[in-house]
PDB file of N, CA and C in Angstrom:
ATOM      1  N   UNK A   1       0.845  -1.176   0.000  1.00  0.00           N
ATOM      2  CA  UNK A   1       0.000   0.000   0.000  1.00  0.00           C
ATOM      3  C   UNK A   1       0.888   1.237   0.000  1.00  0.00           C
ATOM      4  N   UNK A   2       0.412   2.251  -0.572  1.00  0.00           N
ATOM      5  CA  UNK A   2       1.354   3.930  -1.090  1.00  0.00           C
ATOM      6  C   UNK A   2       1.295   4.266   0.704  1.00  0.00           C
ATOM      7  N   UNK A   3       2.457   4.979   0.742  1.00  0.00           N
ATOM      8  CA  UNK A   3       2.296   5.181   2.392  1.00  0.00           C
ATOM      9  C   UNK A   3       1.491   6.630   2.135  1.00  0.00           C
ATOM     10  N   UNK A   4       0.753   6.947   3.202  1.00  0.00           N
ATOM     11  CA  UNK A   4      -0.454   7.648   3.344  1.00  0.00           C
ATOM     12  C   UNK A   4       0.560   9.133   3.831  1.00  0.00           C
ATOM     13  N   UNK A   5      -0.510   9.991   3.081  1.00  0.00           N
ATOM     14  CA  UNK A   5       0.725  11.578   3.340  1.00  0.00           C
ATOM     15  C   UNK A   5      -0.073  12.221   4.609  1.00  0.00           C
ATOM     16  N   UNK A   6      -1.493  12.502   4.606  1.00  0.00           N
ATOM     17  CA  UNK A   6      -2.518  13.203   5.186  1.00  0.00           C
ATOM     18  C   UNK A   6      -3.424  12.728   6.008  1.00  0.00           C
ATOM     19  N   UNK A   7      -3.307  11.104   5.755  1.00  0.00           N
ATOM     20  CA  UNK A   7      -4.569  10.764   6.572  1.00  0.00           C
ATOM     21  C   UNK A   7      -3.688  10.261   7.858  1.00  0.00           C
ATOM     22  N   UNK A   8      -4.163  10.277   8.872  1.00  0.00           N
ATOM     23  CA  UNK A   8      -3.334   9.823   9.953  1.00  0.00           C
ATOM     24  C   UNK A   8      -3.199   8.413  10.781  1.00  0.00           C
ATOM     25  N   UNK A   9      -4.491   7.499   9.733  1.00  0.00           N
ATOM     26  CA  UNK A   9      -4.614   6.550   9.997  1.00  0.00           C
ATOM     27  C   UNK A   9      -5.176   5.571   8.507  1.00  0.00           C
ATOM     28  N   UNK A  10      -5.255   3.994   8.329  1.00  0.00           N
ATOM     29  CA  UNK A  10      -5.356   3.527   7.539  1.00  0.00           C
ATOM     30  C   UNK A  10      -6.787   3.424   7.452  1.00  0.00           C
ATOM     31  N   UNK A  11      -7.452   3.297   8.441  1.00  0.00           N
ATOM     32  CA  UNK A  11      -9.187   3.366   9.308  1.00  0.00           C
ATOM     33  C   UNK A  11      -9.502   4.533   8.837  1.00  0.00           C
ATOM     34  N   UNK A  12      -8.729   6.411   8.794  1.00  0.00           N
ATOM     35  CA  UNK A  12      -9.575   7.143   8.482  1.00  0.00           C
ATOM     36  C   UNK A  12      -8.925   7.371   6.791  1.00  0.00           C
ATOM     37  N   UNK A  13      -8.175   6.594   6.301  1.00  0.00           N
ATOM     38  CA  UNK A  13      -8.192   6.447   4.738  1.00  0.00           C
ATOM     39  C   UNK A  13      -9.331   5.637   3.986  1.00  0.00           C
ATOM     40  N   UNK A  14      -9.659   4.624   4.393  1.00  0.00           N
ATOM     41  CA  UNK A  14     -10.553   4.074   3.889  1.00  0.00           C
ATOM     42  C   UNK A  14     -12.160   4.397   4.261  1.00  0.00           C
ATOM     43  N   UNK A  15     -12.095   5.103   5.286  1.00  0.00           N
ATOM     44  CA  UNK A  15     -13.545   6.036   5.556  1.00  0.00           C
ATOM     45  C   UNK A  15     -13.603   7.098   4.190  1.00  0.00           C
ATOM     46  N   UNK A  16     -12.327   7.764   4.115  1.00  0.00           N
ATOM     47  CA  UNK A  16     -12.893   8.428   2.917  1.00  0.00           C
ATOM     48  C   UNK A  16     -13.149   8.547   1.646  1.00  0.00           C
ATOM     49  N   UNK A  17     -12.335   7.220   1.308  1.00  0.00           N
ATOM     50  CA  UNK A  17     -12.401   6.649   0.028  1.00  0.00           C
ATOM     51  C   UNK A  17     -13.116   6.055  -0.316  1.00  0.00           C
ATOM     52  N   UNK A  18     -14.226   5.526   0.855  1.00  0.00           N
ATOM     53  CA  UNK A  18     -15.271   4.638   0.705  1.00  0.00           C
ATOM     54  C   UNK A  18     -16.045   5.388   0.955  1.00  0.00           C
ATOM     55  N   UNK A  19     -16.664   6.524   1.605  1.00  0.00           N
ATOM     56  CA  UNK A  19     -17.714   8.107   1.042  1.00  0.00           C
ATOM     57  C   UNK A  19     -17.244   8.343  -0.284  1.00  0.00           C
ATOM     58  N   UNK A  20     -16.308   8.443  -0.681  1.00  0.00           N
ATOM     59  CA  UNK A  20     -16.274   8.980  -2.224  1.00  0.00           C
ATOM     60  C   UNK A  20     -16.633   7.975  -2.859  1.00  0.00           C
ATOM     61  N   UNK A  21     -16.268   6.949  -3.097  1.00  0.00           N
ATOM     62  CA  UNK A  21     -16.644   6.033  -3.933  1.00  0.00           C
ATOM     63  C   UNK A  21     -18.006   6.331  -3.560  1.00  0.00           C
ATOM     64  N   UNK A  22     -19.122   5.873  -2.602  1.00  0.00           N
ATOM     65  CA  UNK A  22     -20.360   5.911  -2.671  1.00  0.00           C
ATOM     66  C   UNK A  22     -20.914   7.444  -3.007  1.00  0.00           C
ATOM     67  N   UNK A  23     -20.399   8.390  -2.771  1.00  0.00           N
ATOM     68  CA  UNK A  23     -21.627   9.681  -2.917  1.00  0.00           C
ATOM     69  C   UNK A  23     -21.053  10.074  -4.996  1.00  0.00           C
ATOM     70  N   UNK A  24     -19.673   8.901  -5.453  1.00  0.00           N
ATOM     71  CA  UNK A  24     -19.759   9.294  -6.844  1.00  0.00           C
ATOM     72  C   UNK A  24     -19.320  11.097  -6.987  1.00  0.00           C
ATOM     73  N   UNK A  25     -19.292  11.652  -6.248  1.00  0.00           N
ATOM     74  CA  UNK A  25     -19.123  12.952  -6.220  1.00  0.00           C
ATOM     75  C   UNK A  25     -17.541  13.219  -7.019  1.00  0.00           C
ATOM     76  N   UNK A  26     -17.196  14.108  -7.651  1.00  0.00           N
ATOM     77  CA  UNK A  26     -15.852  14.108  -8.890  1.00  0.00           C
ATOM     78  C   UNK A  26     -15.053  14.719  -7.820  1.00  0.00           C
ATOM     79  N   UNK A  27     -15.507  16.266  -7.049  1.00  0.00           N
ATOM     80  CA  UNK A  27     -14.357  17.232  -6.045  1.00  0.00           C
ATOM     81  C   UNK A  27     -14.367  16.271  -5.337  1.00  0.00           C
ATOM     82  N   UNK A  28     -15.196  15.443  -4.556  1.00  0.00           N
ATOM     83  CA  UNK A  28     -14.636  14.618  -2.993  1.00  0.00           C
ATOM     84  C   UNK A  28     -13.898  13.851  -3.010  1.00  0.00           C
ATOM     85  N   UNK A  29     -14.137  12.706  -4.430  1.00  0.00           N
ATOM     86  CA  UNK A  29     -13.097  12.049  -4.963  1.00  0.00           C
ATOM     87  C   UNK A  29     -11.511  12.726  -5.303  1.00  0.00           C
ATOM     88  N   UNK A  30     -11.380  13.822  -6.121  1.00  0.00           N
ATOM     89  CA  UNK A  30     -10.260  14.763  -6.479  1.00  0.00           C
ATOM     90  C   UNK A  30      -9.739  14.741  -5.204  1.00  0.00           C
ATOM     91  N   UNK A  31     -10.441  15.119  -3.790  1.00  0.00           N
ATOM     92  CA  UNK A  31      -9.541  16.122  -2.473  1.00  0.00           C
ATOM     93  C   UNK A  31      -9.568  14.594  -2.075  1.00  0.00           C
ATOM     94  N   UNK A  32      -9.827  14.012  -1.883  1.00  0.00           N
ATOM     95  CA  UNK A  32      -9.071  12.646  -1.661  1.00  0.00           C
ATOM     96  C   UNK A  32      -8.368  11.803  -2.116  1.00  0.00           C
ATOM     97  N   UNK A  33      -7.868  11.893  -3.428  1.00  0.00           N
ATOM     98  CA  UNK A  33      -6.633  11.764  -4.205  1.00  0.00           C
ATOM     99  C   UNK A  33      -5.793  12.394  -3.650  1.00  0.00           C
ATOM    100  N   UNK A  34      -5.993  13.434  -3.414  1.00  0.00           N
ATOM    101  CA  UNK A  34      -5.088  14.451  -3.256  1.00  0.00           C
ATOM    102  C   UNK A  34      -4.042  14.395  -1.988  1.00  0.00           C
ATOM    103  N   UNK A  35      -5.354  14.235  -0.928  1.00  0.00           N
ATOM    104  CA  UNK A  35      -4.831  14.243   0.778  1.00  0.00           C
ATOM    105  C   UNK A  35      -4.308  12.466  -0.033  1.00  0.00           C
ATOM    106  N   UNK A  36      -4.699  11.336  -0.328  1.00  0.00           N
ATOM    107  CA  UNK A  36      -3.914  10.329  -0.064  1.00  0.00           C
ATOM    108  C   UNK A  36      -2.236  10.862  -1.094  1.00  0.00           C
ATOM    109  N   UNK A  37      -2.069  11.591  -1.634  1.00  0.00           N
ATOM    110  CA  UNK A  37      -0.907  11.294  -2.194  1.00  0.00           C
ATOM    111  C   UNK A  37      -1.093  11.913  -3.576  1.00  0.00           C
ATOM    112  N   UNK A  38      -1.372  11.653  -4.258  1.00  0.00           N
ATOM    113  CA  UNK A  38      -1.855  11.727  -6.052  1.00  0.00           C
ATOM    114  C   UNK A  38      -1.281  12.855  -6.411  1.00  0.00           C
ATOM    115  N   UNK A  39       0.038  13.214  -6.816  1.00  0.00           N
ATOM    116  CA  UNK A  39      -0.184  14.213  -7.140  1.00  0.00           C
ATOM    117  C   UNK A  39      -0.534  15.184  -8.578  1.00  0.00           C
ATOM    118  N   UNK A  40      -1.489  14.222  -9.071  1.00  0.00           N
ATOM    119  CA  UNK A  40      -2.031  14.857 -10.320  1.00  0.00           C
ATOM    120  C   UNK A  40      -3.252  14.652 -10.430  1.00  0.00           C
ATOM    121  N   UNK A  41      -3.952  14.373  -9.151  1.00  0.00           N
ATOM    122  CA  UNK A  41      -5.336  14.720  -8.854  1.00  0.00           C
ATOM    123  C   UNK A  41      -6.185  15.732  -8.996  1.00  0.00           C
ATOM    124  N   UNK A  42      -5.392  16.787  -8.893  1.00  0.00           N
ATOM    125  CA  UNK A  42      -5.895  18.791  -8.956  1.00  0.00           C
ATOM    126  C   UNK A  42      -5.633  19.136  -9.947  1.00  0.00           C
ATOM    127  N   UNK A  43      -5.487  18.441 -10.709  1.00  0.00           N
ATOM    128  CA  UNK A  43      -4.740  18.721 -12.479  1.00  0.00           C
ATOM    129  C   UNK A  43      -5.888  17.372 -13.148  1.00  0.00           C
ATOM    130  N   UNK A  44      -6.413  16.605 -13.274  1.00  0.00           N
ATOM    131  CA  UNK A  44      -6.961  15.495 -13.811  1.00  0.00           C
ATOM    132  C   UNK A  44      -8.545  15.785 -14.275  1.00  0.00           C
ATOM    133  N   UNK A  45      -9.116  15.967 -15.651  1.00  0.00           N
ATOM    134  CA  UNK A  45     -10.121  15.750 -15.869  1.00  0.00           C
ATOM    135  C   UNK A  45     -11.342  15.142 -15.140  1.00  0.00           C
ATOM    136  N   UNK A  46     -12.137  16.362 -14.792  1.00  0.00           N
ATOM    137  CA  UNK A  46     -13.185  15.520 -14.276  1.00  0.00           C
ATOM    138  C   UNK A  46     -13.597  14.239 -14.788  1.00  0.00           C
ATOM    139  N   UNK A  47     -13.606  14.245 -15.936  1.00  0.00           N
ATOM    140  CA  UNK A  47     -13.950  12.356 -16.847  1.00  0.00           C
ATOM    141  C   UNK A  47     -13.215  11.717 -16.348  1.00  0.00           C
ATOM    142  N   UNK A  48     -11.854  12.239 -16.309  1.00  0.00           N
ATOM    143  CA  UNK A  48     -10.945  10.459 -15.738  1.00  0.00           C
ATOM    144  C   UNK A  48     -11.567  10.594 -14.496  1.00  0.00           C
ATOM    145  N   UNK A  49     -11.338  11.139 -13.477  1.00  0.00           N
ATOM    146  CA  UNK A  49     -12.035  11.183 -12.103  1.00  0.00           C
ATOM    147  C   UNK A  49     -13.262   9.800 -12.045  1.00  0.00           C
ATOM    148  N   UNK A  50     -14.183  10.566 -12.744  1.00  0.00           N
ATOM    149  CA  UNK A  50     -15.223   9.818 -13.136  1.00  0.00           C
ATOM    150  C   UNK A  50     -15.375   8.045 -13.049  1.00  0.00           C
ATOM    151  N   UNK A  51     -14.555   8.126 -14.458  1.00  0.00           N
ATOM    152  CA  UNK A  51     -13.937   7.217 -14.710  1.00  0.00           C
ATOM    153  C   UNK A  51     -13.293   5.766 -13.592  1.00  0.00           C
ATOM    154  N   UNK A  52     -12.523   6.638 -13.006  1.00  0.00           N
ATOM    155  CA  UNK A  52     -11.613   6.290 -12.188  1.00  0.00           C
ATOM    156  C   UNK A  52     -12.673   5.840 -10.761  1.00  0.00           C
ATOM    157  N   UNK A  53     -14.374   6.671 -10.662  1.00  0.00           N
ATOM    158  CA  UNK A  53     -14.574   6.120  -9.639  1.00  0.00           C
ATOM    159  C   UNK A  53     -15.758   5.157  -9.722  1.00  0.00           C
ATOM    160  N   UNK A  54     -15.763   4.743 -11.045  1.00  0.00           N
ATOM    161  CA  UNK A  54     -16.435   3.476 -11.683  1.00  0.00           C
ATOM    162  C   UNK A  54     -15.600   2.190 -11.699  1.00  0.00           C
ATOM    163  N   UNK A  55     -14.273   2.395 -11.917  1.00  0.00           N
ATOM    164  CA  UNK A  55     -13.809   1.502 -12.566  1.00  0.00           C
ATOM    165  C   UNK A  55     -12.718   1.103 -10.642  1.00  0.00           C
ATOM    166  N   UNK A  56     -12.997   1.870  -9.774  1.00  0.00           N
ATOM    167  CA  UNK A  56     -12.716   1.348  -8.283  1.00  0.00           C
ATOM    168  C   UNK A  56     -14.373   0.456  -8.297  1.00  0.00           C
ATOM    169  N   UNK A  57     -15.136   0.876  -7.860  1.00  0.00           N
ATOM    170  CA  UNK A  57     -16.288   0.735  -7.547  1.00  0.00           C
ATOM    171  C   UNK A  57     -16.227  -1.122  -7.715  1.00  0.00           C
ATOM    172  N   UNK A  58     -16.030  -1.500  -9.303  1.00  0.00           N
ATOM    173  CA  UNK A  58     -16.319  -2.692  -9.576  1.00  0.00           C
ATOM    174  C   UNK A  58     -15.166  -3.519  -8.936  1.00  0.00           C
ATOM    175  N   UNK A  59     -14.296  -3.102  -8.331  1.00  0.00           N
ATOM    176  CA  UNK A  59     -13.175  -4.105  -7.896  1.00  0.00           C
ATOM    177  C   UNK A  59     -13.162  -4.009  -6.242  1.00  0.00           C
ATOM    178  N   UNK A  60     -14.260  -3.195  -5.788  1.00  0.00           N
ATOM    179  CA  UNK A  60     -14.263  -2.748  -4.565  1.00  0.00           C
ATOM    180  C   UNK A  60     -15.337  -3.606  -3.576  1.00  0.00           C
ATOM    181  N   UNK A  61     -14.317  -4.722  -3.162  1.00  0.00           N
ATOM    182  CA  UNK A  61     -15.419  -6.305  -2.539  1.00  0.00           C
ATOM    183  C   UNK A  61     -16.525  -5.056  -1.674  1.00  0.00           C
ATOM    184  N   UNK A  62     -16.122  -4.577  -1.040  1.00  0.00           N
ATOM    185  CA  UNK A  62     -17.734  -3.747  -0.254  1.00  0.00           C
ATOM    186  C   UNK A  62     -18.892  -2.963  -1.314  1.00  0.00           C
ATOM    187  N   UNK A  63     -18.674  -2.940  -2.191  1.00  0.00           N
ATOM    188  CA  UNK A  63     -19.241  -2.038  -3.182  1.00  0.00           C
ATOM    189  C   UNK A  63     -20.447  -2.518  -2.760  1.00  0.00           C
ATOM    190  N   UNK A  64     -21.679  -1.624  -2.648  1.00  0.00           N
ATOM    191  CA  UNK A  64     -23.285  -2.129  -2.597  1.00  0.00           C
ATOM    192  C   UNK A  64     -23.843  -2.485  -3.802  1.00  0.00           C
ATOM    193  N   UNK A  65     -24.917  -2.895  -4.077  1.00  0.00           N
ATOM    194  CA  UNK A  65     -25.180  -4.013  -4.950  1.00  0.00           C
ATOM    195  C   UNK A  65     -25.536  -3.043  -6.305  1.00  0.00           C
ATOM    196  N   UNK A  66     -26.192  -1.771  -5.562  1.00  0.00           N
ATOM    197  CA  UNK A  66     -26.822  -0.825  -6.464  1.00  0.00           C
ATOM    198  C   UNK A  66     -25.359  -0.029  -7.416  1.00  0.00           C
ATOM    199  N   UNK A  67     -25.025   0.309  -6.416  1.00  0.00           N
ATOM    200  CA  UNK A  67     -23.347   1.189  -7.159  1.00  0.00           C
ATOM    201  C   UNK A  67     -22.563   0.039  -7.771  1.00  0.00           C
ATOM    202  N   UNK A  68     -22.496  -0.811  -7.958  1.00  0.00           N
ATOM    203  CA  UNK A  68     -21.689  -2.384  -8.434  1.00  0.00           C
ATOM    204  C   UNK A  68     -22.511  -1.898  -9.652  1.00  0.00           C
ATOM    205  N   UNK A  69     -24.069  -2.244  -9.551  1.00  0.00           N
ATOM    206  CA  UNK A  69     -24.309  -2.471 -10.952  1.00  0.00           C
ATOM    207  C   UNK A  69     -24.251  -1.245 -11.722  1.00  0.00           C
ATOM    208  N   UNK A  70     -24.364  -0.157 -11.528  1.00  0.00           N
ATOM    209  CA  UNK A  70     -24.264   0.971 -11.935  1.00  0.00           C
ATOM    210  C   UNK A  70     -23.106   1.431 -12.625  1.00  0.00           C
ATOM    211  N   UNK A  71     -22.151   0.817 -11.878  1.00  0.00           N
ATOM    212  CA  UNK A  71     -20.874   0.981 -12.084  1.00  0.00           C
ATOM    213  C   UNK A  71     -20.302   0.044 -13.443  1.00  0.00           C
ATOM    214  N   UNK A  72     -21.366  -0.739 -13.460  1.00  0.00           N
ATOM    215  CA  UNK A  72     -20.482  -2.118 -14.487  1.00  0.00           C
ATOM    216  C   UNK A  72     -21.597  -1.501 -15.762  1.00  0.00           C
ATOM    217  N   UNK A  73     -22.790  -1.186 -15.320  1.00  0.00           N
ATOM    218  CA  UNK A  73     -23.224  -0.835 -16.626  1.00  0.00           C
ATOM    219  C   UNK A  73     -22.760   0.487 -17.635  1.00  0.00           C
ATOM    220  N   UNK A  74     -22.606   1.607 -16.660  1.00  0.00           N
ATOM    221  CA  UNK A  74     -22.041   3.041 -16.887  1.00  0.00           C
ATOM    222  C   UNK A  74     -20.674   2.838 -17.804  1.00  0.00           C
ATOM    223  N   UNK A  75     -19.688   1.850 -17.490  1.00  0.00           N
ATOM    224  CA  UNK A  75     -18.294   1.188 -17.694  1.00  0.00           C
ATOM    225  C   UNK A  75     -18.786   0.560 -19.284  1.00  0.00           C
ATOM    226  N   UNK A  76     -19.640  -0.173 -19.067  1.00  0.00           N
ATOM    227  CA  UNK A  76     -19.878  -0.913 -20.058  1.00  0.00           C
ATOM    228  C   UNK A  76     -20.386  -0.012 -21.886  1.00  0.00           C
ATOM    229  N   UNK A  77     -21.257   0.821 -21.030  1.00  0.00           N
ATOM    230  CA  UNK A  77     -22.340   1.479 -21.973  1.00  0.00           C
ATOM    231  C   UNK A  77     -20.759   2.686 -22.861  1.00  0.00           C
ATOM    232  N   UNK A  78     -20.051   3.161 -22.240  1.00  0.00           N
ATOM    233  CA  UNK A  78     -18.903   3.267 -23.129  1.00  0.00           C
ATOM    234  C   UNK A  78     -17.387   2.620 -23.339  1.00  0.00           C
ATOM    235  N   UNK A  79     -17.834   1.616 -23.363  1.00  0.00           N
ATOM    236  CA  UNK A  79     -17.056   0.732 -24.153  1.00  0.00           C
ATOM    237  C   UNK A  79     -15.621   0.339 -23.441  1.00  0.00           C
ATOM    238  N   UNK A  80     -15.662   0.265 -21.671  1.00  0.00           N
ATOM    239  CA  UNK A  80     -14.508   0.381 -21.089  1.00  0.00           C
ATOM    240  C   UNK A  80     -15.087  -1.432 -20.921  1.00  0.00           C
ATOM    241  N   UNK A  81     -13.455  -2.093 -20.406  1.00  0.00           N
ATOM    242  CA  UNK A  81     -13.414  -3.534 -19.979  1.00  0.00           C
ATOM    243  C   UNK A  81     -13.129  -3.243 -18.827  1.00  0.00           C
ATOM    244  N   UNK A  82     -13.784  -4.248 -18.471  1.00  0.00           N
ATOM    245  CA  UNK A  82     -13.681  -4.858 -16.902  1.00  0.00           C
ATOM    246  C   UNK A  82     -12.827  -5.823 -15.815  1.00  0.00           C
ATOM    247  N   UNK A  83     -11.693  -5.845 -16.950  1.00  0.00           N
ATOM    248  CA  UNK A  83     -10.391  -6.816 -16.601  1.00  0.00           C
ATOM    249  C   UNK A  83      -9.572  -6.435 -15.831  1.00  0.00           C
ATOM    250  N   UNK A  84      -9.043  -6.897 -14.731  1.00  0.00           N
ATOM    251  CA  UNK A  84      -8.691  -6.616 -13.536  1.00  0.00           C
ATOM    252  C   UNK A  84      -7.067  -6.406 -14.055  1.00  0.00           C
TER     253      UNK A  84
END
C-alpha cells in the first residue's frame, strides 16, 4: 500500500475513500486523491475522475449491490473492460 501523506490513519483512509466512492461525487473524490498522495489529482479531468470512480467501484469487494451495478453498466455502456 502507497504510504499515506494526510490521513493519519489507515481506518480514516478508507472512511474516505469509501464516502467517495459511494456519494460518486468528482471534487470529494479529487480532495481525496489528493490528501492520499496523487499528485495529479488537482490537475486530472473531471472524466478520468469519473472514470476512475467506476472503474474502483467494480473491484471494490464492499461495493453495494446498487453502485456495483451501476458501475459495471455506466463502464460498459462506453465501451470500457472490466479486466482486472
Amino acid at each position: 500500500m502507497a504510504k499515506l501523506k494526510k490521513y493519519k490513519t489507515t481506518k480514516e483512509f478508507l472512511e474516505k475513500r469509501n464516502a467517495a466512492l459511494l456519494s460518486g461525487d468528482i471534487e470529494q473524490m479529487r480532495e481525496h486523491l489528493i490528501r492520499a498522495g496523487n499528485k495529479s489529482a488537482d490537475k486530472a479531468d473531471a472524466e478520468v475522475i469519473r472514470i476512475s470512480i467506476h472503474k474502483a467501484r467494480v473491484h471494490w469487494r464492499d461495493c453495494p449491490a446498487d453502485l456495483l451495478k451501476e458501475s459495471v453498466w455506466w463502464l460498459h455502456d462506453r465501451g470500457f473492460h472490466l479486466d482486472l
